[in-house]
Each structure stands twice: as C-alpha cells, then as structure tokens.
Protein backbone atom coordinates (compact mmCIF):
# COMPACT_ATOMS: atom_id res chain seq x y z
CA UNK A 1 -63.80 -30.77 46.06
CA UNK A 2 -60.79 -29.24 44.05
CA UNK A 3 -58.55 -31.37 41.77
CA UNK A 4 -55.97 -30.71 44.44
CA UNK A 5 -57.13 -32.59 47.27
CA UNK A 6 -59.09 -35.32 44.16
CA UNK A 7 -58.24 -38.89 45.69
CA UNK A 8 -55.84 -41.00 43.33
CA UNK A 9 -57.11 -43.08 40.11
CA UNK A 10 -60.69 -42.01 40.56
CA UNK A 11 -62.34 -40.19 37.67
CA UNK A 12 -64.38 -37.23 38.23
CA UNK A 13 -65.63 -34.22 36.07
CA UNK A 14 -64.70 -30.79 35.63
CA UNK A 15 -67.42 -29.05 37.48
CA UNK A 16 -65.80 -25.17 36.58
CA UNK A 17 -62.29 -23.31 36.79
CA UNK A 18 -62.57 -20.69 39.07
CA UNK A 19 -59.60 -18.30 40.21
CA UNK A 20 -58.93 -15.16 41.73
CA UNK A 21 -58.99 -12.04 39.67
CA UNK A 22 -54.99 -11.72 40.43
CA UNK A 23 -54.67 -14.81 38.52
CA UNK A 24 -57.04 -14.66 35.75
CA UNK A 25 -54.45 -15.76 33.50
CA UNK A 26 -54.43 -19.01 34.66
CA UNK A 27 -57.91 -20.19 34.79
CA UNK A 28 -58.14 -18.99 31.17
CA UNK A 29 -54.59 -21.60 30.22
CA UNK A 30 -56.36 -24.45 32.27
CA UNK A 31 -59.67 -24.07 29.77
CA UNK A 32 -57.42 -24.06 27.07
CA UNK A 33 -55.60 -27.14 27.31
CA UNK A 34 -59.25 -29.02 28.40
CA UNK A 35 -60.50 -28.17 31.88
CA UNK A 36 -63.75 -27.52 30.76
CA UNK A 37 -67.30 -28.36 32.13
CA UNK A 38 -67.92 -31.77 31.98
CA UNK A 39 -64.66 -32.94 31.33
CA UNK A 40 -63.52 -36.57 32.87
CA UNK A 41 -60.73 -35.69 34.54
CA UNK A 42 -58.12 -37.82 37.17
CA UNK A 43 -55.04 -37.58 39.57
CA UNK A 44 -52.83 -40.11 38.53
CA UNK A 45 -50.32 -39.53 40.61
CA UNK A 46 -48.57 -37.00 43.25
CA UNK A 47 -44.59 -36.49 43.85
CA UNK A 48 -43.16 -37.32 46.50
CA UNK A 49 -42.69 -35.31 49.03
CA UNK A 50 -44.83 -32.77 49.40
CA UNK A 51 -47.53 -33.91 46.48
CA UNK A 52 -46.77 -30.78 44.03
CA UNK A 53 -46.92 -31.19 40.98
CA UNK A 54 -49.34 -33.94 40.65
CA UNK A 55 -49.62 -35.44 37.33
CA UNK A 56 -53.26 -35.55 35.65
CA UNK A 57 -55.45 -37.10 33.43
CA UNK A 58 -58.22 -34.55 31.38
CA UNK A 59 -59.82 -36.36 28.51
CA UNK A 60 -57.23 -38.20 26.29
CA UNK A 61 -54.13 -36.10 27.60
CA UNK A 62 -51.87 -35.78 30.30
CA UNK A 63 -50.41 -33.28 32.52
CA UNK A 64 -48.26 -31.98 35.05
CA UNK A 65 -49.80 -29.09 37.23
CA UNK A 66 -49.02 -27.42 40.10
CA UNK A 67 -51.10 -28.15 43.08
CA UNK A 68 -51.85 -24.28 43.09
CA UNK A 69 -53.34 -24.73 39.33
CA UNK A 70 -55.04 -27.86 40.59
CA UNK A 71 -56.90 -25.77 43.16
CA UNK A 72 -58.07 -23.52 40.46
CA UNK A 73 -60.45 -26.63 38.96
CA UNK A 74 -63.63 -27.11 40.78
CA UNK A 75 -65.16 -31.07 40.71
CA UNK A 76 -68.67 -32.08 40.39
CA UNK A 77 -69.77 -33.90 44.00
CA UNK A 78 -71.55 -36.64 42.39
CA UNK A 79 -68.62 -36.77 39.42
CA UNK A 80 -67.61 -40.57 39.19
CA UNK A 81 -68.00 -41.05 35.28
C-alpha cells in the first residue's frame, strides 16, 4: 500500500520512498522533510473533489502533498503503530 490510497486517521509506517529515476528529485525532498523508514505516518485528510492534495501526518509535522508525491512513499503491510 502507498500513502496515496492509505485509509483516513489510521497510522501506519514508512516502509521506503521509492520513485522513478525521472523523478529522483522528489523521493530525495520526501526523505528530507521525514519520510523515512520507520516513520509513523497518517492521512488526515483528502480535498474535495478529486482527493489531491491530501494533507498528512509524518512524526510531529504536517503536510500537504500531492497525491503523485504520496504514491512515491511505500507503507509497511502490518504498519498500525
């Protein structure tokens, strides 16, 4: 499961950031602000319409991301903290 498709309020952990090589660049901005391994990590909410961005939770701070960036962060399967 990506963060993009993450059901609401439930936390989870980072399991990896992964992109394509076109879009390197991004993977490496989502580490940097605390996408990281292990990380809790929640969708708090999505606008409406259309879900994008969605608004998220990773450790102590919050975000808004694009559901494309979202896509980039890979979640553990068994991740409920």
């Amino acid at each position: 499961m990506n963060l993009d498709t993450a059901p609401l309020s439930t936390p989870l952990r980072v399991k990896r950031v992964q992109t394509d090589a076109a879009h390197e660049e991004r993977a490496r901005q989502l580490e940097e602000i605390g996408f990281l391994p292990g990380e809790q990590v929640s969708v708090m909410t999505r606008a409406f319409p259309g879900g994008d961005p969605l608004v998220v939770r990773v450790g102590m701070s919050t975000f808004a991301l694009r559901r494309a960036e979202a896509r980039c962060v890979e979640l553990l399967n068994d991740g409920h903290a």
